[in-house]
PDB file of N, CA and C in Angstrom:
ATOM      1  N   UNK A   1      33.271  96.638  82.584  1.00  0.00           N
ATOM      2  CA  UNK A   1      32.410  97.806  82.595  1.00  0.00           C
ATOM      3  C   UNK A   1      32.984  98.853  81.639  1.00  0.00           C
ATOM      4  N   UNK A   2      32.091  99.307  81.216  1.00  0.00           N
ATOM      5  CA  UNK A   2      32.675 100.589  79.975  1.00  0.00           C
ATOM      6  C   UNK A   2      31.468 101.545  80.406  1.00  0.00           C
ATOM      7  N   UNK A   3      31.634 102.562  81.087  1.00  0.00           N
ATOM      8  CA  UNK A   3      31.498 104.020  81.588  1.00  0.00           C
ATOM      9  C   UNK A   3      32.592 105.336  81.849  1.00  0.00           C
ATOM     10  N   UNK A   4      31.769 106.327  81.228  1.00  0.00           N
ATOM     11  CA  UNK A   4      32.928 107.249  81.665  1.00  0.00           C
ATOM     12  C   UNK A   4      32.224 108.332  81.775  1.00  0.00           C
ATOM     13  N   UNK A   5      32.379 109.158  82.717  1.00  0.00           N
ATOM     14  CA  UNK A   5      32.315 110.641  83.449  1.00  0.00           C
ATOM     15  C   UNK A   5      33.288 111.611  83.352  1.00  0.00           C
ATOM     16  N   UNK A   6      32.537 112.824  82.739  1.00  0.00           N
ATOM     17  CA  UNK A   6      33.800 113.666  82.075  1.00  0.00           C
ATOM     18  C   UNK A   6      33.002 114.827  82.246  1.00  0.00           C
ATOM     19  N   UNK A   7      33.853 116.044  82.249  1.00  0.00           N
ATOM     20  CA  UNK A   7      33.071 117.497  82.302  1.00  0.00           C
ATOM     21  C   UNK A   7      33.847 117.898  80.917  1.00  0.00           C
ATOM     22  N   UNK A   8      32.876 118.352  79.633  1.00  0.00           N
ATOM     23  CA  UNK A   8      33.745 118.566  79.068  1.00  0.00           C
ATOM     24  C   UNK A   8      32.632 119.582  78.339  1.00  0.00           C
ATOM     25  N   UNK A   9      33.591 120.516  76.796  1.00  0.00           N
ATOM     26  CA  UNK A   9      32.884 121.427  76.205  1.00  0.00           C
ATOM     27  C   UNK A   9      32.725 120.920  74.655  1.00  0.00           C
ATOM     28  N   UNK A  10      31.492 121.400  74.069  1.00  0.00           N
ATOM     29  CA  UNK A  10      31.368 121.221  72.628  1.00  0.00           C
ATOM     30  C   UNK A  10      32.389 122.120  72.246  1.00  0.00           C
ATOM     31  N   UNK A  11      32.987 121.833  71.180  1.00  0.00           N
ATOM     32  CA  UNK A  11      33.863 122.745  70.231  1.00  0.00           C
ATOM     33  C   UNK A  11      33.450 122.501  68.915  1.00  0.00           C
ATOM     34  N   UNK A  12      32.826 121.688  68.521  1.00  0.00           N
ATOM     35  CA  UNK A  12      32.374 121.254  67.358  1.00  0.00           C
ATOM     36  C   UNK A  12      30.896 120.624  67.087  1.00  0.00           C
ATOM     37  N   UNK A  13      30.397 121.391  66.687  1.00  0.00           N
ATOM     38  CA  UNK A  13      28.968 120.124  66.354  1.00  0.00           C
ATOM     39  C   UNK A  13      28.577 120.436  65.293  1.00  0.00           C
ATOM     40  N   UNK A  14      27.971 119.415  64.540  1.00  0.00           N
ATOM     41  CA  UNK A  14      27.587 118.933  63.090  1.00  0.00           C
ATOM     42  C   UNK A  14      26.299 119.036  63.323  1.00  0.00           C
ATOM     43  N   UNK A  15      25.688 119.390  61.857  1.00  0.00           N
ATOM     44  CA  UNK A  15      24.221 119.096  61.993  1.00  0.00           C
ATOM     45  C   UNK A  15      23.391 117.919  62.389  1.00  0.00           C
ATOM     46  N   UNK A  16      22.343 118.161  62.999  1.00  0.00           N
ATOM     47  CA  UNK A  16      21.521 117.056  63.324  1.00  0.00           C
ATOM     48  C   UNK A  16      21.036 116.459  62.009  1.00  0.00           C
ATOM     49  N   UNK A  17      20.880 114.964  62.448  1.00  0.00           N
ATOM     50  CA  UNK A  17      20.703 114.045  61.286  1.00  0.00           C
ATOM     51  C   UNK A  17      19.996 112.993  61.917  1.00  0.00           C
ATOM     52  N   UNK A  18      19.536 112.307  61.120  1.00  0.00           N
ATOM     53  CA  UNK A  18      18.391 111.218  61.274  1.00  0.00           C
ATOM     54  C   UNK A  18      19.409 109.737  61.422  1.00  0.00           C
ATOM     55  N   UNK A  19      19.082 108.726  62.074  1.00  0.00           N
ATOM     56  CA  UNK A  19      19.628 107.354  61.571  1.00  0.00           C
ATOM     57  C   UNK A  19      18.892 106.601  60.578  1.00  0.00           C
ATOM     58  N   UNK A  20      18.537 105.308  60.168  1.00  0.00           N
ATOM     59  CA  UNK A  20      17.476 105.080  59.194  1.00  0.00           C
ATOM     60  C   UNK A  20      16.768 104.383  60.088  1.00  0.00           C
ATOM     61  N   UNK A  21      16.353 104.500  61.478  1.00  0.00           N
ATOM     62  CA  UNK A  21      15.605 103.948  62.266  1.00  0.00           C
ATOM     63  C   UNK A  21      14.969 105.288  62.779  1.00  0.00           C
ATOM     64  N   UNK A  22      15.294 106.547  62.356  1.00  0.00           N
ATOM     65  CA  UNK A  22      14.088 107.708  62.515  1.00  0.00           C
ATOM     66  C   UNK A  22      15.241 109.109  63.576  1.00  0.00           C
ATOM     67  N   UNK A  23      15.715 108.135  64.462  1.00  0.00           N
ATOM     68  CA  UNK A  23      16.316 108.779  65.418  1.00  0.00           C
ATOM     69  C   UNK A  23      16.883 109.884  64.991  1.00  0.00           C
ATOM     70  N   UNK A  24      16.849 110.731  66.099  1.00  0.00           N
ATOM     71  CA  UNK A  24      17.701 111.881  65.769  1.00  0.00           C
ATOM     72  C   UNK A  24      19.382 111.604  66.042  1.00  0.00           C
ATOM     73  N   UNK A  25      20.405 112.492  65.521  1.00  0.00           N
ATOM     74  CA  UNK A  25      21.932 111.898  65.588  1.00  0.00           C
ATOM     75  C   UNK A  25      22.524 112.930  65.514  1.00  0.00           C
ATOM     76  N   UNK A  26      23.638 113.133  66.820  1.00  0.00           N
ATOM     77  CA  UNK A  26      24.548 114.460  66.885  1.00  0.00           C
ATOM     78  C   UNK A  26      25.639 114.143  66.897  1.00  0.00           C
ATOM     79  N   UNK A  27      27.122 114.405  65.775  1.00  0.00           N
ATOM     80  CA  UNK A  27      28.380 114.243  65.951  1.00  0.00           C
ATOM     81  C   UNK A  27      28.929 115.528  66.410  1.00  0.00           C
ATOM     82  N   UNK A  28      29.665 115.293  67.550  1.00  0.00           N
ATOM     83  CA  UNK A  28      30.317 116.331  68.047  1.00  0.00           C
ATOM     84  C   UNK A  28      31.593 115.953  68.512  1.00  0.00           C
ATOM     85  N   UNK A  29      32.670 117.476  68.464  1.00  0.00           N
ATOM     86  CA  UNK A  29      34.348 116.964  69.150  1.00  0.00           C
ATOM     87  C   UNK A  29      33.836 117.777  70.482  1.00  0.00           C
ATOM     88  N   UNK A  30      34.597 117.080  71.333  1.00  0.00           N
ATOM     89  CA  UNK A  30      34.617 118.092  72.819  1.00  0.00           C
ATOM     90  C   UNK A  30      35.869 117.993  73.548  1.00  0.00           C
ATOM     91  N   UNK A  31      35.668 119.383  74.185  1.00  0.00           N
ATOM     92  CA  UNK A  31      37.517 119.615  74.776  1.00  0.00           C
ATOM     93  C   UNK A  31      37.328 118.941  76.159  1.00  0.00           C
ATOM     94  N   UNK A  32      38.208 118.283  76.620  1.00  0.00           N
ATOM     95  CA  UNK A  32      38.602 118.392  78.245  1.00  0.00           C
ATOM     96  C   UNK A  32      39.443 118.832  78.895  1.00  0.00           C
ATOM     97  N   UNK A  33      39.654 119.400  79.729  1.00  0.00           N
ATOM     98  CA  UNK A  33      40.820 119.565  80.494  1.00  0.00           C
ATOM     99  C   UNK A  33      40.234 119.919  81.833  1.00  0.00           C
ATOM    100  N   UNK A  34      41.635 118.663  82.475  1.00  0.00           N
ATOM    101  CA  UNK A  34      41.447 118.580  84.385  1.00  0.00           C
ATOM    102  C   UNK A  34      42.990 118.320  84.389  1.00  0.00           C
ATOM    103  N   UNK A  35      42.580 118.488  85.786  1.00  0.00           N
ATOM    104  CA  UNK A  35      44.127 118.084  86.628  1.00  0.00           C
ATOM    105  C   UNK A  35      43.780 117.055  87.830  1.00  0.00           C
ATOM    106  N   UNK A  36      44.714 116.055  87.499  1.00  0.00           N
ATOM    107  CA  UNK A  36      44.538 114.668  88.185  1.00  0.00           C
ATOM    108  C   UNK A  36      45.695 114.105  89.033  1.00  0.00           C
ATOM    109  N   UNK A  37      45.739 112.811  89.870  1.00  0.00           N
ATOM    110  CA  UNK A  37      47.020 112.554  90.352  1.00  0.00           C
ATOM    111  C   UNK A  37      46.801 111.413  89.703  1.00  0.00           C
ATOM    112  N   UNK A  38      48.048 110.786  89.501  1.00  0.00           N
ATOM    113  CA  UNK A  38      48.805 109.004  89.151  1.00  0.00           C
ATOM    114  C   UNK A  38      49.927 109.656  89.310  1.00  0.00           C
ATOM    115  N   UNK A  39      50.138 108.406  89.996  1.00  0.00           N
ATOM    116  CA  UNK A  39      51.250 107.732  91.024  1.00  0.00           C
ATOM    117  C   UNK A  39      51.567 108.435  91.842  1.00  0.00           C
ATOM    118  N   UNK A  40      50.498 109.323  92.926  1.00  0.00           N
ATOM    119  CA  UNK A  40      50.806 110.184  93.223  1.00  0.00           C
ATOM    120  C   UNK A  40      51.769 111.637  92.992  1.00  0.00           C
ATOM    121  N   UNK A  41      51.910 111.958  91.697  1.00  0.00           N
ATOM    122  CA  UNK A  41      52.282 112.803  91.105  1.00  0.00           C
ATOM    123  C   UNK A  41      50.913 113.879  90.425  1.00  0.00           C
ATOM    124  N   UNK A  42      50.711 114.792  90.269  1.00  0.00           N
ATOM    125  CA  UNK A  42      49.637 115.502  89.937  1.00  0.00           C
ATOM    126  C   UNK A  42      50.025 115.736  88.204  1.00  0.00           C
ATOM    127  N   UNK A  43      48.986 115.821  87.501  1.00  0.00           N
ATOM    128  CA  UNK A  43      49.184 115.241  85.969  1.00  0.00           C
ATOM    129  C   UNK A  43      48.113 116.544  85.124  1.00  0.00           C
ATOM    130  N   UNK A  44      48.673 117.396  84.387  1.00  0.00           N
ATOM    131  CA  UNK A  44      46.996 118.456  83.895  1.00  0.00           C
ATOM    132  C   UNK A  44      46.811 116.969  82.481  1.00  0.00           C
ATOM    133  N   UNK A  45      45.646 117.106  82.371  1.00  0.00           N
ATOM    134  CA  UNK A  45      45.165 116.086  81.395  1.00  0.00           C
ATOM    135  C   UNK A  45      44.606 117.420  80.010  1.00  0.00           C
ATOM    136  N   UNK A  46      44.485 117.514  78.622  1.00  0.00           N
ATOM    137  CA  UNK A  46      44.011 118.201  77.758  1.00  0.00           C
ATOM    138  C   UNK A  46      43.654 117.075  76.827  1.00  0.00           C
ATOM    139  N   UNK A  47      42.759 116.990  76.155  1.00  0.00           N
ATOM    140  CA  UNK A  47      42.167 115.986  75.224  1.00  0.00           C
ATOM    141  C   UNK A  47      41.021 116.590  74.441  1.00  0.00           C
ATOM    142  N   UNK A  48      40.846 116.177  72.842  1.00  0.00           N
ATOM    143  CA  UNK A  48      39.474 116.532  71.971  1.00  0.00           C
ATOM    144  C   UNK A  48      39.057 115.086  72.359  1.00  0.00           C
ATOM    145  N   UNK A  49      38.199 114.527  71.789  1.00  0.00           N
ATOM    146  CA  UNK A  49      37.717 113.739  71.671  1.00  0.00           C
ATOM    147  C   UNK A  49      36.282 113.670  70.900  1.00  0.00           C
ATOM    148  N   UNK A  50      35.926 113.098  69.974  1.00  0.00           N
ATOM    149  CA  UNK A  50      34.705 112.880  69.031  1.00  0.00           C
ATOM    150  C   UNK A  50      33.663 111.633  69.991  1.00  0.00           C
ATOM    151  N   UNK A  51      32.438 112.426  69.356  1.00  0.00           N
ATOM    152  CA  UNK A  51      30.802 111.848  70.684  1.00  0.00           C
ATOM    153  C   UNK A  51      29.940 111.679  69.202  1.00  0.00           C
ATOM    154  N   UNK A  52      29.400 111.329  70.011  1.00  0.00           N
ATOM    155  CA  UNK A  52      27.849 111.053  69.409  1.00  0.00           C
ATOM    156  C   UNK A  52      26.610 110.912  70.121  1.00  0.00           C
ATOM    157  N   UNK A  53      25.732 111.835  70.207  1.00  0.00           N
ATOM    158  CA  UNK A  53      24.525 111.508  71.020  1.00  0.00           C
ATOM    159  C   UNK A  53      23.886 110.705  70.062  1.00  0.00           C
ATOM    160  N   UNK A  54      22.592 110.203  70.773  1.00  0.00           N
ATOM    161  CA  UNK A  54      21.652 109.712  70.015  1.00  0.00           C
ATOM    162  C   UNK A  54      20.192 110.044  70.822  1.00  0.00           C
ATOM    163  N   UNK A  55      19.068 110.158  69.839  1.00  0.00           N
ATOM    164  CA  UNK A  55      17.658 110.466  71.040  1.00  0.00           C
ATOM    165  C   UNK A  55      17.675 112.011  71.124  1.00  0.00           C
ATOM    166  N   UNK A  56      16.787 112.214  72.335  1.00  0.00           N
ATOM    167  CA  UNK A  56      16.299 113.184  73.015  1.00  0.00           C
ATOM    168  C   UNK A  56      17.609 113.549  73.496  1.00  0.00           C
ATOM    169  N   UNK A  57      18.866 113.238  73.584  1.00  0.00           N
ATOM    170  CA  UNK A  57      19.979 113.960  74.026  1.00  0.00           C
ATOM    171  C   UNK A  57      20.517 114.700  73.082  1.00  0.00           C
ATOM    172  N   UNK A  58      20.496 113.862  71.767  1.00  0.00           N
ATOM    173  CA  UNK A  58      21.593 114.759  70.395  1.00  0.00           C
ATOM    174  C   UNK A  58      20.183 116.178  70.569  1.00  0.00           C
ATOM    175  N   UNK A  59      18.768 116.013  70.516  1.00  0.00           N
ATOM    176  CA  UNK A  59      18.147 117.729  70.784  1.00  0.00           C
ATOM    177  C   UNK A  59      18.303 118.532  71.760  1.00  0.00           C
ATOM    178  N   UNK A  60      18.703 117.686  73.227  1.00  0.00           N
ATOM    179  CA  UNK A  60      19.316 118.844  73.853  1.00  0.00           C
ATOM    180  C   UNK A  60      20.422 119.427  73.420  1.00  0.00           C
ATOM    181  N   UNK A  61      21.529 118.722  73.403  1.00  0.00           N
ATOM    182  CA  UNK A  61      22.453 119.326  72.337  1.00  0.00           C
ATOM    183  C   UNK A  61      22.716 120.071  71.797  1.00  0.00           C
ATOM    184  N   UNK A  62      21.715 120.076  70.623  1.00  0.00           N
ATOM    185  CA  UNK A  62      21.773 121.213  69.443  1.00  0.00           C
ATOM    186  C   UNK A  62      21.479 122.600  70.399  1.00  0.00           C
ATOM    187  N   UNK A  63      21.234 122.587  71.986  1.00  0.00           N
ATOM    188  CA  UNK A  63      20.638 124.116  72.269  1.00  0.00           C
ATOM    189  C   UNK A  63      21.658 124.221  73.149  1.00  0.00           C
ATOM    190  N   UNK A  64      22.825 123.544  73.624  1.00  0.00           N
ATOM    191  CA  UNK A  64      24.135 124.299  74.531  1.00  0.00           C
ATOM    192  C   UNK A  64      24.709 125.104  73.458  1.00  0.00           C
ATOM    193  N   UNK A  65      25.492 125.855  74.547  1.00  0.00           N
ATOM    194  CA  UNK A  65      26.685 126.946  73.997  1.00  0.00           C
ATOM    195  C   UNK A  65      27.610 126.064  73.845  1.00  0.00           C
ATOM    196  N   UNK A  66      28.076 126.352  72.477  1.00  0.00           N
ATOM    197  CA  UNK A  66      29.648 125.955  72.101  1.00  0.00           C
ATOM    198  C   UNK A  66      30.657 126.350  73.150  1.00  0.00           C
ATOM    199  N   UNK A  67      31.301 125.801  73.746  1.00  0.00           N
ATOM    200  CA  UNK A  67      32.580 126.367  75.018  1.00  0.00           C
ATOM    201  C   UNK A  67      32.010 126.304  76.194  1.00  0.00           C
ATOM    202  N   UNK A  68      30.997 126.064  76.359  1.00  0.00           N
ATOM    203  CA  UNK A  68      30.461 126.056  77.841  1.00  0.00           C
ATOM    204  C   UNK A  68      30.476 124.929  78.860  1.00  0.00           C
ATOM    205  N   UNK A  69      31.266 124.718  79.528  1.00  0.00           N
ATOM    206  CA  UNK A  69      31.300 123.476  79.894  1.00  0.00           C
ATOM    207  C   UNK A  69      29.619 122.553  80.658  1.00  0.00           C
ATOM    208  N   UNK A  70      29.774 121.346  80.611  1.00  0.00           N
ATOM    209  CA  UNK A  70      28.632 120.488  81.098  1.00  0.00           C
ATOM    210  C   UNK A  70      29.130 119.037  81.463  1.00  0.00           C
ATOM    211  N   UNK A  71      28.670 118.392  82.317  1.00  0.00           N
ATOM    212  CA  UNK A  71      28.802 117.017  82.625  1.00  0.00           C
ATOM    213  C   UNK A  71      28.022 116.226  82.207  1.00  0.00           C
ATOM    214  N   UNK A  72      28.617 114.890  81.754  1.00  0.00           N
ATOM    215  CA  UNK A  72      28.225 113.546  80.760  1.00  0.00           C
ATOM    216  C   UNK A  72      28.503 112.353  81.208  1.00  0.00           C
ATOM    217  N   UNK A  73      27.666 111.766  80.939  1.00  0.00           N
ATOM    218  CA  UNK A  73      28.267 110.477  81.195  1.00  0.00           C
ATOM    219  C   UNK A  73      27.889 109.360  79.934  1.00  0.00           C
ATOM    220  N   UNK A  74      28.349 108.563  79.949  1.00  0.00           N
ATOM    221  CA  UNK A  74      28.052 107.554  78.530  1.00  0.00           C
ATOM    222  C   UNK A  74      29.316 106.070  78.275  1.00  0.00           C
ATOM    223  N   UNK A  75      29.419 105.614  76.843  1.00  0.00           N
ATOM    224  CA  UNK A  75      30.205 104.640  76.938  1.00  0.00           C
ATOM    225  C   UNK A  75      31.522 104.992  75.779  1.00  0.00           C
ATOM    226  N   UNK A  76      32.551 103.944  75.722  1.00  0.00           N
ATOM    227  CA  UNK A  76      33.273 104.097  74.362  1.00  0.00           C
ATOM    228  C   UNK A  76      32.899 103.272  73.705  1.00  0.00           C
ATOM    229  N   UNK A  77      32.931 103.434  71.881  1.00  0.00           N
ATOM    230  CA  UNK A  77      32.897 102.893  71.421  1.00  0.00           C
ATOM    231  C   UNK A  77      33.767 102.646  69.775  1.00  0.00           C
ATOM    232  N   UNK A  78      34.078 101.840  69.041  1.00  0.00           N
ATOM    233  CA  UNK A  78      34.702 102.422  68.241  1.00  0.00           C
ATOM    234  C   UNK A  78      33.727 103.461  66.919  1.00  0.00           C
ATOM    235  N   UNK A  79      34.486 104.024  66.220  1.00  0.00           N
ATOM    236  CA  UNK A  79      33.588 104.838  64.947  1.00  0.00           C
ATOM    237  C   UNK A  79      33.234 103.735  63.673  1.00  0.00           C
ATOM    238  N   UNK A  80      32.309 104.275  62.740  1.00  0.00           N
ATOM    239  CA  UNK A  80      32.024 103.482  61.521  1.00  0.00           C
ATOM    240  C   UNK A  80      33.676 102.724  60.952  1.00  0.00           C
ATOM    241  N   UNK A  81      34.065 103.691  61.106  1.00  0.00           N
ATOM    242  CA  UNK A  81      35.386 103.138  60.135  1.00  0.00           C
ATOM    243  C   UNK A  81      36.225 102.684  61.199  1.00  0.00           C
ATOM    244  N   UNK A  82      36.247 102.250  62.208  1.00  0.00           N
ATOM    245  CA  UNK A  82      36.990 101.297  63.231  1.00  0.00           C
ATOM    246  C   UNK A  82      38.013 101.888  63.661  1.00  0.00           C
ATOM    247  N   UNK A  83      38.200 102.964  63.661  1.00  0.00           N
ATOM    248  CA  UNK A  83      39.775 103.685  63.945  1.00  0.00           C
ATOM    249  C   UNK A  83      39.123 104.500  64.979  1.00  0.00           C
ATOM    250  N   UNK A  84      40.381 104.617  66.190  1.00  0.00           N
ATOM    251  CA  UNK A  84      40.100 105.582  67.479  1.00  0.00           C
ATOM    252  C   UNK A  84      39.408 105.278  68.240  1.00  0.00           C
ATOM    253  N   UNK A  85      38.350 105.925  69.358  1.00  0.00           N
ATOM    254  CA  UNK A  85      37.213 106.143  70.229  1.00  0.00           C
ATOM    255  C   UNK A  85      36.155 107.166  69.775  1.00  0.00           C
ATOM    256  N   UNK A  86      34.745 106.414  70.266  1.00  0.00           N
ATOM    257  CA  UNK A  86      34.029 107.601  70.024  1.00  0.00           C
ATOM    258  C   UNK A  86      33.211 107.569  71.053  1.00  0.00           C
ATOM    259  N   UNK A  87      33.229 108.377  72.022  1.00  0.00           N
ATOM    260  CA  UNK A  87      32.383 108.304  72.939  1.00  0.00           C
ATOM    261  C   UNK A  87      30.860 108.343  72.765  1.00  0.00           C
ATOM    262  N   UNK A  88      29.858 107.422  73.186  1.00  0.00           N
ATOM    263  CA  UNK A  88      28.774 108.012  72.950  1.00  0.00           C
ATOM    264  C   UNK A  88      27.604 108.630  74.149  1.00  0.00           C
ATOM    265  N   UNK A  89      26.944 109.543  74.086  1.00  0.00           N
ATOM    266  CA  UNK A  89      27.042 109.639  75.475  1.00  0.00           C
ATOM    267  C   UNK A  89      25.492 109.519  75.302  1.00  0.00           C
ATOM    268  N   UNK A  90      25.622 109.385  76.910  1.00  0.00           N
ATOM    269  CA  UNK A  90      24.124 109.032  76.978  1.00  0.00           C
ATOM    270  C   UNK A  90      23.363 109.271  78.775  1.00  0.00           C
ATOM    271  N   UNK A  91      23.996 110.585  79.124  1.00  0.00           N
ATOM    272  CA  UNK A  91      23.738 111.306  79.784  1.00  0.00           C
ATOM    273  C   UNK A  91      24.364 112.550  80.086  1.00  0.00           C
ATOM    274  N   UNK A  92      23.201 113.652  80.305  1.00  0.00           N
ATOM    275  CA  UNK A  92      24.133 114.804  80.368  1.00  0.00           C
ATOM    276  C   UNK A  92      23.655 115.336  81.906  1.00  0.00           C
ATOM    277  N   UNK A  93      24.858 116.627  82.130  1.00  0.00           N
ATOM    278  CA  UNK A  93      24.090 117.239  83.085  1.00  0.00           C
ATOM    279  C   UNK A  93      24.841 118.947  83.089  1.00  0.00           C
ATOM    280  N   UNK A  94      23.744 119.752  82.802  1.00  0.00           N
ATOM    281  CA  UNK A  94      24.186 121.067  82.423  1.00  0.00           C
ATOM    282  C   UNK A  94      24.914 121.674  83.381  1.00  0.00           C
ATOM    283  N   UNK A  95      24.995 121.107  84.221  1.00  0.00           N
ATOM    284  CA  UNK A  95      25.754 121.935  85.733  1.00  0.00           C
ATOM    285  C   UNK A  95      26.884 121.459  85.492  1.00  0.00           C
ATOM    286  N   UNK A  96      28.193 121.891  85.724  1.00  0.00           N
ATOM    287  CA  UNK A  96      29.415 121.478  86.200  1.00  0.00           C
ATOM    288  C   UNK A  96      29.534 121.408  87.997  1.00  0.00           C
TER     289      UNK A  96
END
């Protein structure tokens, strides 16, 4: 299974762009930070991480506040050029 659930914030978004199948396409970095346990030890987690909507999500998108946090859910995947993660998401939810 490849899912992941994250509350996290835009810090970055790029203009909207087309794919050559019409779609609309949003690259964005987003911040996280939580505090978690492993191994029963409590752990603060901080991470960017680079997304990509696609659809009717990259236009909601373009209308959040930069820094505002929201909840997502979606998959990993790698980027064009094969290096790293890129999450792509493919659900949101404006509430934290």
């Amino acid at each position: 299974m490849n899912r992941v659930l994250l509350t996290a914030q835009i810090i970055e978004r790029k203009a909207l762009r087309y794919t050559p199948a019409g779609l609309p396409a949003l690259d964005l970095v987003l911040k996280h930070e939580s505090d978690v346990v492993e191994a029963q030890q409590p752990r603060k987690v901080a991470m960017d991480i680079k997304a990509v909507a696609i659809g009717s999500i990259a236009e909601q998108l373009t209308r959040f506040e930069i820094g505002v946090p929201f909840g997502l859910a979606g998959f990993l995947g790698a980027p064009r050029n094969g290096r790293g993660v890129l999450l792509h998401i493919t659900e949101l939810n404006d509430t934290v």
